[in-house]
Protein backbone atom coordinates (compact mmCIF):
# COMPACT_ATOMS: atom_id res chain seq x y z
CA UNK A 1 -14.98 37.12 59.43
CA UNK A 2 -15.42 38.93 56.07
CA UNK A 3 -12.18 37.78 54.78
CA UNK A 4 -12.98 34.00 56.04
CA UNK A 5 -16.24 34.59 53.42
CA UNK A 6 -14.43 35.80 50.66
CA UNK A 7 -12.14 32.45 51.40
CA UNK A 8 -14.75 30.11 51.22
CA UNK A 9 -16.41 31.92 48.26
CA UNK A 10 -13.00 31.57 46.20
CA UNK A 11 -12.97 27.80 47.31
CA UNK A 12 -16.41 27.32 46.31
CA UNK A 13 -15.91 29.97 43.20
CA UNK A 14 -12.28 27.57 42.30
CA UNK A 15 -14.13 23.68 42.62
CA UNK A 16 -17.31 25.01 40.31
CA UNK A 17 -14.99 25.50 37.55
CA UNK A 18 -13.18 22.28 38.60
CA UNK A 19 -16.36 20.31 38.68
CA UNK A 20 -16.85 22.17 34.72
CA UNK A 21 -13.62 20.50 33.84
CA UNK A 22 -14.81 17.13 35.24
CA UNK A 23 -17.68 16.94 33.57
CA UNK A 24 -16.68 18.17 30.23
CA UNK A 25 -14.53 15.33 30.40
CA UNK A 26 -17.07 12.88 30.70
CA UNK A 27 -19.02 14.22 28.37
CA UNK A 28 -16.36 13.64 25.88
CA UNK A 29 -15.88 9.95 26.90
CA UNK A 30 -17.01 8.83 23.53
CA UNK A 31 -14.97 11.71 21.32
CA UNK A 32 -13.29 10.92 18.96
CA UNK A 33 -10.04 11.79 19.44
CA UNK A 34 -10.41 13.91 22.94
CA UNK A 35 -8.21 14.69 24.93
CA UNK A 36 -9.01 15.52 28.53
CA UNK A 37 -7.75 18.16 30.40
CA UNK A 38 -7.04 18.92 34.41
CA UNK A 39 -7.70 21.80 36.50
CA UNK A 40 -4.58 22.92 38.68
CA UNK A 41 -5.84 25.10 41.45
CA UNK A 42 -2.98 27.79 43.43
CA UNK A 43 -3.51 29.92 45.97
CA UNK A 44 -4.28 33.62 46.10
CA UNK A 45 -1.52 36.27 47.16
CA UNK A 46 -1.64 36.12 51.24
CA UNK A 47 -2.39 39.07 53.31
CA UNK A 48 0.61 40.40 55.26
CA UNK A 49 -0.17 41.36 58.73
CA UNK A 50 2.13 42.63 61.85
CA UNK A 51 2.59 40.38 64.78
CA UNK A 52 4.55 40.75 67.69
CA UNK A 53 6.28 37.82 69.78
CA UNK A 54 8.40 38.07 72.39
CA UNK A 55 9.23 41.58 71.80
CA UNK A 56 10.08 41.13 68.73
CA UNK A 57 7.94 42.18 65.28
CA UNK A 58 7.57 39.59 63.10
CA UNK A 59 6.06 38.96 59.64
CA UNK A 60 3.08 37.04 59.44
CA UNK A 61 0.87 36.33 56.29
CA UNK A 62 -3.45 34.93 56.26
CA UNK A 63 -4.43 33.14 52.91
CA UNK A 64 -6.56 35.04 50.92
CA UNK A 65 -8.55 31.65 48.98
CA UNK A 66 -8.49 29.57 46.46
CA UNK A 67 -7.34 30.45 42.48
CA UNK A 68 -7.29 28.66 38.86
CA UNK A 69 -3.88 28.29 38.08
CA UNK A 70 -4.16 26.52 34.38
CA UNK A 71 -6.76 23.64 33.05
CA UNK A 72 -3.92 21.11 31.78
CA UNK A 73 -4.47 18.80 28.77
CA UNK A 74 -3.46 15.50 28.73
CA UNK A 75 -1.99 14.19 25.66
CA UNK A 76 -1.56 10.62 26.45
CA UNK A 77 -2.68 8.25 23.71
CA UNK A 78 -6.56 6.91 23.90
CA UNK A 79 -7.06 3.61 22.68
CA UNK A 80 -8.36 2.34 18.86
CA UNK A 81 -11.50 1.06 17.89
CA UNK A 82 -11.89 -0.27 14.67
CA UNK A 83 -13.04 1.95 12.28
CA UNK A 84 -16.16 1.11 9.27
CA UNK A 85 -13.90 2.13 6.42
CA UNK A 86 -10.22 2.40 5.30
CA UNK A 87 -10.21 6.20 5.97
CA UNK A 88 -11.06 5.97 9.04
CA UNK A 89 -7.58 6.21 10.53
CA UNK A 90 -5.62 6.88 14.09
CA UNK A 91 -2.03 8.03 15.25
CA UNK A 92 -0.09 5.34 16.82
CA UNK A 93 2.71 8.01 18.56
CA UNK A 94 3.47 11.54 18.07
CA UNK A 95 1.66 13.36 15.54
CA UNK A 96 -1.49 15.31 14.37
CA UNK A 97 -3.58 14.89 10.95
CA UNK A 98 -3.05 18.30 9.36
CA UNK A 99 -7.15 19.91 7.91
CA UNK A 100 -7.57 23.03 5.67
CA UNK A 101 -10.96 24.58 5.06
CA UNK A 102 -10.99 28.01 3.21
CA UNK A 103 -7.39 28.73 3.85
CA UNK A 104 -7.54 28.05 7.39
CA UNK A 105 -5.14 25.12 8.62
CA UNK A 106 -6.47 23.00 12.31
CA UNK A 107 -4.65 20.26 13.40
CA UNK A 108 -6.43 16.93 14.85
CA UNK A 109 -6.14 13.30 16.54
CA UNK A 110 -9.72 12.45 15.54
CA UNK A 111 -9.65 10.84 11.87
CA UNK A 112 -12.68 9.94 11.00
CA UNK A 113 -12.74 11.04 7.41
CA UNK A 114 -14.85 10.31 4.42
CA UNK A 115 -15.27 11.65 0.55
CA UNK A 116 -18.18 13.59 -0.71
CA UNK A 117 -19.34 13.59 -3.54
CA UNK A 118 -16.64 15.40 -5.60
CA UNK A 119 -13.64 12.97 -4.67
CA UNK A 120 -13.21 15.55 -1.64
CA UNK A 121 -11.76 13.50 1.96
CA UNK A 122 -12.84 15.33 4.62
CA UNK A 123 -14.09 15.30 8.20
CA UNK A 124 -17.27 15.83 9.71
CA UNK A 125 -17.02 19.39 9.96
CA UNK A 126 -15.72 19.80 6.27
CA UNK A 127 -11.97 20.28 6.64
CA UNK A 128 -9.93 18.17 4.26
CA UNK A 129 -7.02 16.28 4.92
CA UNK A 130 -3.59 17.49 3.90
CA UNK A 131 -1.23 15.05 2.09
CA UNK A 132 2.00 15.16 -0.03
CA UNK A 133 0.25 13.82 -3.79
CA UNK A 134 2.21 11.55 -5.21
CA UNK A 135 3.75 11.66 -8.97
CA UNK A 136 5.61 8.51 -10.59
CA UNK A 137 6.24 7.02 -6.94
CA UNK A 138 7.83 10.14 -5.39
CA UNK A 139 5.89 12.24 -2.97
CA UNK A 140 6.13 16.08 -3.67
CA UNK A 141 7.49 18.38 -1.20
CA UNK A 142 4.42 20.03 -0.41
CA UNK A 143 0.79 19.20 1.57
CA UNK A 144 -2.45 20.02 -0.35
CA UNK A 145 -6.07 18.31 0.28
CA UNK A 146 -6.91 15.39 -0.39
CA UNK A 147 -8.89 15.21 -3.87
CA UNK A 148 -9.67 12.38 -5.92
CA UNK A 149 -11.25 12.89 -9.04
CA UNK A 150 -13.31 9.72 -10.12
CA UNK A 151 -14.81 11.53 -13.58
CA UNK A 152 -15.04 8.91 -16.64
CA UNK A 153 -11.86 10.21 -17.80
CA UNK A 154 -9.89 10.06 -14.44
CA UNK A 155 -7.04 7.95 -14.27
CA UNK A 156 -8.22 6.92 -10.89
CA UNK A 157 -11.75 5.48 -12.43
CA UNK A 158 -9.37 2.78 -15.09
CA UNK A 159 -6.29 1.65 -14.93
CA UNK A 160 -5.12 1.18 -18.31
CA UNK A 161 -4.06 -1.80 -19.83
CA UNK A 162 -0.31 -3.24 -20.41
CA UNK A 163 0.68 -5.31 -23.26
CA UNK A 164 2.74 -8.16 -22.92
CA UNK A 165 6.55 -7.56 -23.67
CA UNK A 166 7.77 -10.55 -21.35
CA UNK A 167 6.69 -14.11 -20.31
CA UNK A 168 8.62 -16.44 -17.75
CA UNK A 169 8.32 -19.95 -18.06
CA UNK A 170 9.58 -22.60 -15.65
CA UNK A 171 8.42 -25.96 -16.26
CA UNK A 172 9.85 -30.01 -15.69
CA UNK A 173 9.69 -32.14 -19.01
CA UNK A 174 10.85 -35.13 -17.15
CA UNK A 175 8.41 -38.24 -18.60
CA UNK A 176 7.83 -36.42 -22.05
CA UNK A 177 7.21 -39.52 -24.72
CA UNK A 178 8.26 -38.71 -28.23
CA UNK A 179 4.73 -37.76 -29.52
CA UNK A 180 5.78 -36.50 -32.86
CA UNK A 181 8.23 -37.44 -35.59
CA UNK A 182 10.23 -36.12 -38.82
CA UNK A 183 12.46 -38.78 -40.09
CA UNK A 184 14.04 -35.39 -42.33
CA UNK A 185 14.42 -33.29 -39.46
CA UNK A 186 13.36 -34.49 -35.91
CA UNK A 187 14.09 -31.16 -34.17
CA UNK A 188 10.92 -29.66 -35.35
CA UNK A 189 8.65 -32.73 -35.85
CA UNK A 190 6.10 -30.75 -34.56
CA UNK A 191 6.43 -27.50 -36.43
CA UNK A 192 6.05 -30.07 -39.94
CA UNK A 193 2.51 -30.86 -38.04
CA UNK A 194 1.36 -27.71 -38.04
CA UNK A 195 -1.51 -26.32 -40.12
CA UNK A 196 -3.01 -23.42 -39.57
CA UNK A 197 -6.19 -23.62 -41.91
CA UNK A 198 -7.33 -26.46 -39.65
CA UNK A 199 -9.17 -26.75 -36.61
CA UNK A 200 -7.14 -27.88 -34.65
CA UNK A 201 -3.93 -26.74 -36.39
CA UNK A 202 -2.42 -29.74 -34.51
CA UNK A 203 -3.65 -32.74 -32.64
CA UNK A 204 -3.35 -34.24 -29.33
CA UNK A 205 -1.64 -36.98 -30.20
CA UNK A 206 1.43 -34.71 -32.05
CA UNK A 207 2.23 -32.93 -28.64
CA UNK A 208 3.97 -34.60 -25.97
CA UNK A 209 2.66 -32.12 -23.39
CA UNK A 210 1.23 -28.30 -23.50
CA UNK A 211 0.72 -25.74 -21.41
CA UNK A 212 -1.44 -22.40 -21.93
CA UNK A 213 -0.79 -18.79 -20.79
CA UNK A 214 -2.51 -15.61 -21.00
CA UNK A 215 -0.92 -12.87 -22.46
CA UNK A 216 -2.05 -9.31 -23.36
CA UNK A 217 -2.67 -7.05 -26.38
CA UNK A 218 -2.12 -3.11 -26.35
CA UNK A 219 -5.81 -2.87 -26.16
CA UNK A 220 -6.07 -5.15 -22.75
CA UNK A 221 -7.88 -7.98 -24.87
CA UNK A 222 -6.43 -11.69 -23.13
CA UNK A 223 -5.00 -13.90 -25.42
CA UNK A 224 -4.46 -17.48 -24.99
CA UNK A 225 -0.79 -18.72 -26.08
CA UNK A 226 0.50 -22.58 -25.97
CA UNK A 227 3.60 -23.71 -25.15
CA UNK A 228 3.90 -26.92 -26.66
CA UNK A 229 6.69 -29.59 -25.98
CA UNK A 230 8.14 -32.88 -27.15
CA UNK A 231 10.83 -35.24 -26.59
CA UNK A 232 13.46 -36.26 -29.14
CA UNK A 233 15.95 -38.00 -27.94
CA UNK A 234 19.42 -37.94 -26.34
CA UNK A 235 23.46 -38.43 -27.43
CA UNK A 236 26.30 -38.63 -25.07
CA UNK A 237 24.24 -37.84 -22.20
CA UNK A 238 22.41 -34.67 -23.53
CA UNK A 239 18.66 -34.91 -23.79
CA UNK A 240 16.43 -32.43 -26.50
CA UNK A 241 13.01 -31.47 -26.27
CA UNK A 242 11.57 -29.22 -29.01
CA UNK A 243 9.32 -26.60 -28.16
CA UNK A 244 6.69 -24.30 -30.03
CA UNK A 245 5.00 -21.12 -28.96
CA UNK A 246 1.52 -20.68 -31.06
CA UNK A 247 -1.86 -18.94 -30.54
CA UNK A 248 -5.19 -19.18 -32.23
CA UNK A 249 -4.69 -19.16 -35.85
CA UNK A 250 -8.08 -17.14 -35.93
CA UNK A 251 -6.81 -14.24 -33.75
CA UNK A 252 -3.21 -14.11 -35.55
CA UNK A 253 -3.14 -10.64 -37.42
CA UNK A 254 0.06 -10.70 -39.07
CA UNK A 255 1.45 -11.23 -42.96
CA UNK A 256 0.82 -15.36 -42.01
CA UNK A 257 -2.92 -15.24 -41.40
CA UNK A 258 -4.65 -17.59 -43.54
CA UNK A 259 -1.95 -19.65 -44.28
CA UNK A 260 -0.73 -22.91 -43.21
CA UNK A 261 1.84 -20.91 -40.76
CA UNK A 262 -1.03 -18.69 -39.14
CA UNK A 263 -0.69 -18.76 -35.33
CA UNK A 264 2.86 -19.90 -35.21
CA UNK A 265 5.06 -17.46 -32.91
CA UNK A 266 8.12 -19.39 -32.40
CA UNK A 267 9.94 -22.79 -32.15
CA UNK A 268 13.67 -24.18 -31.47
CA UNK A 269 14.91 -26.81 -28.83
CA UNK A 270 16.22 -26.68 -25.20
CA UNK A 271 19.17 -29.25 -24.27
CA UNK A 272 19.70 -30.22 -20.53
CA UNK A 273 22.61 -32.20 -19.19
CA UNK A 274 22.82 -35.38 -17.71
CA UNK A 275 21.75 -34.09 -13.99
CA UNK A 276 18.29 -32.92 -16.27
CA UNK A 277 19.43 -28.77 -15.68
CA UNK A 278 19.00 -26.66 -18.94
CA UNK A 279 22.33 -26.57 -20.68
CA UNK A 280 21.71 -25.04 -24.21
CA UNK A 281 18.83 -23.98 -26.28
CA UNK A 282 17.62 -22.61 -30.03
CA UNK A 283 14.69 -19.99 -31.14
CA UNK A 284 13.68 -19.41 -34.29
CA UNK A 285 10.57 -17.06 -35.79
CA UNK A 286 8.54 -17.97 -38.92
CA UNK A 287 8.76 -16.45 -42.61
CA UNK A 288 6.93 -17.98 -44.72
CA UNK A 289 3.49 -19.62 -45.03
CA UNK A 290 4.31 -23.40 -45.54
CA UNK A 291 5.43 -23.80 -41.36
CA UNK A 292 7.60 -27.28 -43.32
CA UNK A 293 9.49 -24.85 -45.31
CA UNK A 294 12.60 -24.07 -42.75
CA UNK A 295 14.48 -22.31 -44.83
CA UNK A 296 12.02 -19.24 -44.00
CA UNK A 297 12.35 -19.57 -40.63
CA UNK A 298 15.13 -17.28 -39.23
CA UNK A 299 16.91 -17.15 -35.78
CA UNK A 300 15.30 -15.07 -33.11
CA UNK A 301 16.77 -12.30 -31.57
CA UNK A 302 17.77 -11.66 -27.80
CA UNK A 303 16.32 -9.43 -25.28
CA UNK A 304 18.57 -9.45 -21.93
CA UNK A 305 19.77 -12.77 -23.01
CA UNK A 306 16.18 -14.22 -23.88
CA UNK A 307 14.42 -14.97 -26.86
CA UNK A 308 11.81 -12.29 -28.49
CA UNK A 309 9.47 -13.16 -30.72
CA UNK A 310 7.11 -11.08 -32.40
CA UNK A 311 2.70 -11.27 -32.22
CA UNK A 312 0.34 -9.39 -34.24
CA UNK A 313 -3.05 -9.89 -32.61
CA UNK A 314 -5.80 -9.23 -35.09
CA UNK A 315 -7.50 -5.54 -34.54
CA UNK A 316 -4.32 -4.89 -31.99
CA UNK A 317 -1.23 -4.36 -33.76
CA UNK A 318 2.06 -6.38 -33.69
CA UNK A 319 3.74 -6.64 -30.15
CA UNK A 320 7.22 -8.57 -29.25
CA UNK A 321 7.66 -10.55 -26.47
CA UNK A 322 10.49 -12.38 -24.81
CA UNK A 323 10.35 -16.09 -23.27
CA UNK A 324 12.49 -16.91 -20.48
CA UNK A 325 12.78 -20.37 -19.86
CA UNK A 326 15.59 -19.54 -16.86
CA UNK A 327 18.51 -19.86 -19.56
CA UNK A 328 19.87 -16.81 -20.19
CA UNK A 329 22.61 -16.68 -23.15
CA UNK A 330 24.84 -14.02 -21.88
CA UNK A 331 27.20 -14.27 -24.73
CA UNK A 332 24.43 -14.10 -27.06
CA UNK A 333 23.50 -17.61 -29.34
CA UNK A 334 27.29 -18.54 -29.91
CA UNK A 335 27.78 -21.64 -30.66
CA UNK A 336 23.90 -22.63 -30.90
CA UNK A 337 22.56 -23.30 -34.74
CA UNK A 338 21.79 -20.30 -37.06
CA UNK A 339 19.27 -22.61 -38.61
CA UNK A 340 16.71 -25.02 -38.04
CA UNK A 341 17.94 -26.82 -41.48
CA UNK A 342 20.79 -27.61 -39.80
CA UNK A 343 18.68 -30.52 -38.09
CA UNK A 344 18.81 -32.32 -40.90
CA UNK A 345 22.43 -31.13 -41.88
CA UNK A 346 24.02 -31.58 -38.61
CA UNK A 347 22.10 -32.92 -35.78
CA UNK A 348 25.23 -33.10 -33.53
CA UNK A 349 24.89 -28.91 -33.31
CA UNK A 350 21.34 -29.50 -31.13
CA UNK A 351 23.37 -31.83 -28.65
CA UNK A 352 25.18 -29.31 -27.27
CA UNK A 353 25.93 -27.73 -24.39
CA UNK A 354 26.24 -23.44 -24.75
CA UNK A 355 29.15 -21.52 -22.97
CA UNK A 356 28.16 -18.03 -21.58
CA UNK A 357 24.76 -18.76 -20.11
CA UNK A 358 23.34 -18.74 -16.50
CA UNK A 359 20.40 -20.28 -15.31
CA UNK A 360 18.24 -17.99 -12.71
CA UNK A 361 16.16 -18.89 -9.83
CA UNK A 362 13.41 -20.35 -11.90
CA UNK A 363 14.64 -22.34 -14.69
CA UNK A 364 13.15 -25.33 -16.61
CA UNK A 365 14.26 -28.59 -15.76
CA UNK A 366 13.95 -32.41 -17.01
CA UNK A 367 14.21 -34.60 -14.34
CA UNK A 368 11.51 -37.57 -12.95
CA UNK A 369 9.12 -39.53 -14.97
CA UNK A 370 6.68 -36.13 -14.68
CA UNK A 371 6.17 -33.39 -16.40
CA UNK A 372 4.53 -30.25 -14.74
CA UNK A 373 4.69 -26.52 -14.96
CA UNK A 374 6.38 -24.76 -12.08
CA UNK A 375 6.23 -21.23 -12.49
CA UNK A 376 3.97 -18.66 -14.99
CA UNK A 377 4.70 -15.29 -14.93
CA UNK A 378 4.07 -12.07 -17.84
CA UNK A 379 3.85 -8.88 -17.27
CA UNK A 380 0.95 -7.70 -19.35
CA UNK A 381 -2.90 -6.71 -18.02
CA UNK A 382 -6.13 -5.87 -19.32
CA UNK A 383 -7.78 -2.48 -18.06
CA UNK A 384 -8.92 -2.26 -14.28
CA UNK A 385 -11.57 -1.40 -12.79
CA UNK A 386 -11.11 0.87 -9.83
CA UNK A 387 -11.80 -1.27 -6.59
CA UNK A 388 -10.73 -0.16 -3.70
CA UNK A 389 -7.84 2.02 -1.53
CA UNK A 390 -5.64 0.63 1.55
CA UNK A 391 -3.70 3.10 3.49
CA UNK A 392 -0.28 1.53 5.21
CA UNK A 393 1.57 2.29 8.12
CA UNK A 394 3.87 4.79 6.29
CA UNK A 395 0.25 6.76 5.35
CA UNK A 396 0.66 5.81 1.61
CA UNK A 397 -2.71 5.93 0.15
CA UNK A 398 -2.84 3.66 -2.90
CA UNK A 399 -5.41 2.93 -4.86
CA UNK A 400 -6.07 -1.55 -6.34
CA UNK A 401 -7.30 -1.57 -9.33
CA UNK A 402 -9.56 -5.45 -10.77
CA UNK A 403 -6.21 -6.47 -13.02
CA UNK A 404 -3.97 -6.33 -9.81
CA UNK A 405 -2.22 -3.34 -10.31
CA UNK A 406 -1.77 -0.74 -7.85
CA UNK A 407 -1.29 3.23 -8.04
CA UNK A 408 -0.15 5.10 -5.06
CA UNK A 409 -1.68 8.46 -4.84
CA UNK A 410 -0.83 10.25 -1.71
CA UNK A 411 1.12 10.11 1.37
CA UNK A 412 -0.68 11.31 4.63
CA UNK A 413 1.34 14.21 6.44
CA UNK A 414 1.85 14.57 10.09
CA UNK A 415 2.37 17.98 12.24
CA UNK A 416 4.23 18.19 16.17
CA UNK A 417 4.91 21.09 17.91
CA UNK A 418 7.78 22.35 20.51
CA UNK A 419 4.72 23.02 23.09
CA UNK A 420 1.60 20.66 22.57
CA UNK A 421 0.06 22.50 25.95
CA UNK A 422 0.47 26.01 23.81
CA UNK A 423 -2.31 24.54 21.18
CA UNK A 424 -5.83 26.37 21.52
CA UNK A 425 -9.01 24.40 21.43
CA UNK A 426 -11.05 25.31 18.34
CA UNK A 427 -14.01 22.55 19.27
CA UNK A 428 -14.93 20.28 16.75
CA UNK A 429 -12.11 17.91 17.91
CA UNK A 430 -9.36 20.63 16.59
CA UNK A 431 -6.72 22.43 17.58
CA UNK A 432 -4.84 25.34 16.26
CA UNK A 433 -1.54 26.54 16.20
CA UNK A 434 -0.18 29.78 18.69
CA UNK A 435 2.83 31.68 19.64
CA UNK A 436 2.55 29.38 22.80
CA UNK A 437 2.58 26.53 21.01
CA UNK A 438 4.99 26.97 18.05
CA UNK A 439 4.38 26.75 14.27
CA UNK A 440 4.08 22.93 13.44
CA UNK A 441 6.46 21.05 12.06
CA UNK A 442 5.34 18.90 9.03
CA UNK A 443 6.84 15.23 8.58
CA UNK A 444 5.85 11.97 7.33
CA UNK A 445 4.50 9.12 9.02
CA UNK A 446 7.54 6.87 10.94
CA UNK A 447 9.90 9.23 9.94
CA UNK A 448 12.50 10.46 12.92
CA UNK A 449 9.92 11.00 15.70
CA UNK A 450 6.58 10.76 14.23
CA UNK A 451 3.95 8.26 14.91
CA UNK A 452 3.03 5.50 12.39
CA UNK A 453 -1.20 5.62 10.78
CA UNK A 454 -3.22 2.81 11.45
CA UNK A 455 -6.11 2.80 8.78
CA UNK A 456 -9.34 0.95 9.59
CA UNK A 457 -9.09 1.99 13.11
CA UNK A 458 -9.75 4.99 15.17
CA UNK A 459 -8.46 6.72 18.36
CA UNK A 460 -10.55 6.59 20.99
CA UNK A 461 -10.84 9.73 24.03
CA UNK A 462 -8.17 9.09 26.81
CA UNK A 463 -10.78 9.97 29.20
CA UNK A 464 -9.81 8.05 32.16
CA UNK A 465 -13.55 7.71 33.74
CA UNK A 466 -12.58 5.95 37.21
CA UNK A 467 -10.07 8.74 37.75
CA UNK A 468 -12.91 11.77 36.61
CA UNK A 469 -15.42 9.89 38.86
CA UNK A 470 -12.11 9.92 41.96
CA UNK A 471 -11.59 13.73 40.97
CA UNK A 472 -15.81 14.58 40.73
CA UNK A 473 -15.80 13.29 44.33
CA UNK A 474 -13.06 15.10 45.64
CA UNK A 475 -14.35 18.30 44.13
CA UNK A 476 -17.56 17.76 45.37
CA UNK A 477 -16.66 17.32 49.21
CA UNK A 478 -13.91 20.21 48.75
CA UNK A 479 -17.05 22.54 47.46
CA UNK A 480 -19.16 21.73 50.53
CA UNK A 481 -16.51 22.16 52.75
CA UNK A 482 -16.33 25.93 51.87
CA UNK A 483 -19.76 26.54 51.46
CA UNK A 484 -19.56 25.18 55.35
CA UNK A 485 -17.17 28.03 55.73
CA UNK A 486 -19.48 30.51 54.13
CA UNK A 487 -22.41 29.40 56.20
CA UNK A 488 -20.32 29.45 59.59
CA UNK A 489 -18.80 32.65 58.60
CA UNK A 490 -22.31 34.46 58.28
CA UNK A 491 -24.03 32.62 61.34
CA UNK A 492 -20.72 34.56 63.29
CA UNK A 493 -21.67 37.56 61.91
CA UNK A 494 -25.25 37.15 62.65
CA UNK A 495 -23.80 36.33 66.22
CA UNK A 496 -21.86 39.90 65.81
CA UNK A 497 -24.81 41.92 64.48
CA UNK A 498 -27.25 41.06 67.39
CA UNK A 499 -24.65 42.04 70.32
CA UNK A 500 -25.41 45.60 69.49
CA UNK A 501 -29.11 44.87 70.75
């Protein structure tokens, strides 16, 4: 009878710490990042005992109770809830954020993080997060906390500006009328229009059609070019348009300001075949201040098979920038004129078609009664403001910037181990690192077996409340079970105690 009490008081002794389990778990339904856990009960070494049967001795053994064996946790995946802020952030697969506060390294699934005041990204409890920082788009080789500094003289706080070395132009002159005319030379009828004391240096009614495009100075300042086009006319099949690249006379800072040449960048023709693709073409810069005068004007040279010409914006300094109209002269101007003069000398040169040129994917075309522009592209900005981050799948933490540009900054890092059951529980939704569990092993996110990070969104507990509420009730009716025992077990010896009277 005494051993049948210490039974029931083992059983009774074995569900109250079961029952803990269960409701720690559902107290943690709402954890971030919890993961629950499950009590596995074994029983206690068994009392041997002598027992004879048929003349014969045999062994026979009485359970001594119940015993805690291990409380499991379960490392299945909780669900995601969408988070208030890009740094709020979940696992999807194997993996653990990696925190550090004063030396100390814990490992987590909850990632709900947010900066303080100093650029700091941490959790609620003050660890930061670790991440490879990222130099000239290569991650380094080793994790340190996140910290970004947004001072007035950060990097992170401005972006700074890009002037414009390259413009791409793809337009269709199909429908240009012959706005403008040089009986002497009708190649650059529109050049002889130009003045740039006036306001405006040209008019309307010289310029078959136009299109603007913002480009930038060293200093970030937007400037307004024009491309300007007309028709002239076509021989054996091959059409001409002239062209002419200007800007505000009033922002042009170089030797021309002033003069009737101020704000012209550059001018020449394009030639297109019968089927209206771009078959030859001509460039030519400015060098004097009478824009008339073409014997200043001088051919331009070639960047990559384009045509550079150079733009001193006043207060800026002088920049040069190449136009691609989607002819590239691979062999360089060959067979093209070395002159504009040569308009006038020999007009057959400007009907031409160039060997050693390739058109790209965006080209300028003449075809239809229409003209339109197609594509705009340079590669200049002004200075950006700082204006937000976005964190992708690959945990690249980049930071957008008001002029479009982008800087990444870090890359998240993510820890496994050999034996996730060998991590200890630190609370605050941590874990550390044992001898049970294995050092971690650092990697990056979707690399080999690591999960992928899924910013804006958090990972819920993978408390399974139906099941806790199953196990609560089991544990409850095993627990009164052997408290029954206990109770029946003293009322025998109660029964024992009073034969003696």
């Amino acid at each position: 009878m005494m051993g049948s009490l210490f039974v029931g008081a083992s059983g009774m002794r074995g569900y109250s710490s079961g029952m803990q389990v269960v409701s720690n778990n559902l107290a943690n339904l709402n954890t971030v990042g919890f993961k629950q856990t499950m009590m596995m009960y074994s029983n206690l070494i068994s009392q041997s005992v002598m027992s004879p049967s048929n003349g014969v001795t045999n062994m026979s053994q009485r359970g001594a109770g119940l015993g805690i064996m291990e409380n499991r946790t379960l490392f299945e995946q909780g669900g995601f809830e969408s988070g208030s802020t890009v740094t709020d952030m979940g696992i999807d697969g194997t993996g653990y954020f990696g925190v550090i506060k004063d030396g100390e390294t814990h490992y987590t699934r909850a990632g709900n993080f947010r900066f303080d005041k100093e650029g700091n990204l941490l959790d609620p409890n003050g660890y930061a997060l670790l991440a490879r920082p990222i130099v000239n788009g290569v991650p380094a080789n080793q994790a340190e906390a996140v910290r970004l500094n947004f001072d007035a003289d950060s990097r992170l706080v401005t972006n700074p500006p890009k002037a414009t070395s390259s413009m791409q132009i793809a337009s269709n002159l199909g429908g240009i009328r012959d706005a403008s005319s040089n009986d002497a030379n009708p190649f650059f009828a529109m050049v002889s229009k130009w003045n740039g004391t006036s306001n405006p240096p040209i008019g309307s009614g010289n310029v078959g059609y136009k299109e603007p495009i913002t480009v930038y100075d060293s200093a970030g300042t937007p400037h307004n070019l024009q491309i300007s086009y007309d028709y002239v006319g076509i021989e054996n099949g091959i059409k001409v348009y002239e062209y002419m690249v200007t800007m505000n006379p009033s922002e042009d800072g170089s030797a021309l300001a002033g003069t009737n040449a101020a704000g012209l960048l550059m001018a020449g023709t394009m030639s297109f075949a019968s089927n209206g693709h771009m078959a030859g073409m001509t460039a030519f810069t400015p060098g004097g201040g009478d824009p008339a005068d073409l014997g200043t004007w001088t051919q331009a040279s070639l960047v990559n098979g384009t045509p550079t010409f150079p733009a001193n914006f006043a207060g800026a300094g002088a920049q040069n920038i190449s136009l691609d109209f989607g002819l590239r002269l691979n062999d360089g101007w060959n067979t093209a004129p070395t002159s504009p003069q040569a308009g006038a000398t020999d007009p057959d040169s400007f009907y031409r078609t160039m060997p050693g040129t390739s058109r790209t994917e965006y080209v300028t075309t003449s075809q239809g009664t229409s003209p339109l522009s197609r594509v705009q592209q340079q590669d200049g900005y002004g200075i950006g403001e700082l204006s937000g981050l976005v964190i992708n799948s690959e945990g690249v933490m980049t930071a957008r910037y008001s002029n479009g540009e982008s800087l990444d900054l870090y890359q998240i890092t993510l820890y496994r181990f050999v034996s996730e059951a060998g991590l200890k529980r630190e609370g605050m939704n941590h874990f550390s690192a044992t001898q049970e569990s294995g050092p971690a092993d650092e990697g990056l996110p979707k690399d080999e077996n690591f999960g992928g990070v899924i910013a804006e969104n958090i990972e819920q507990s993978n408390v399974d409340m139906a099941r806790e509420f199953t196990t609560m009730i089991i544990t409850q009716r095993a627990f009164q079970m052997n408290s029954k025992v206990v109770t029946t077990s003293d009322q025998m010896l109660q029964k024992a105690m009073e034969l003696k009277r």
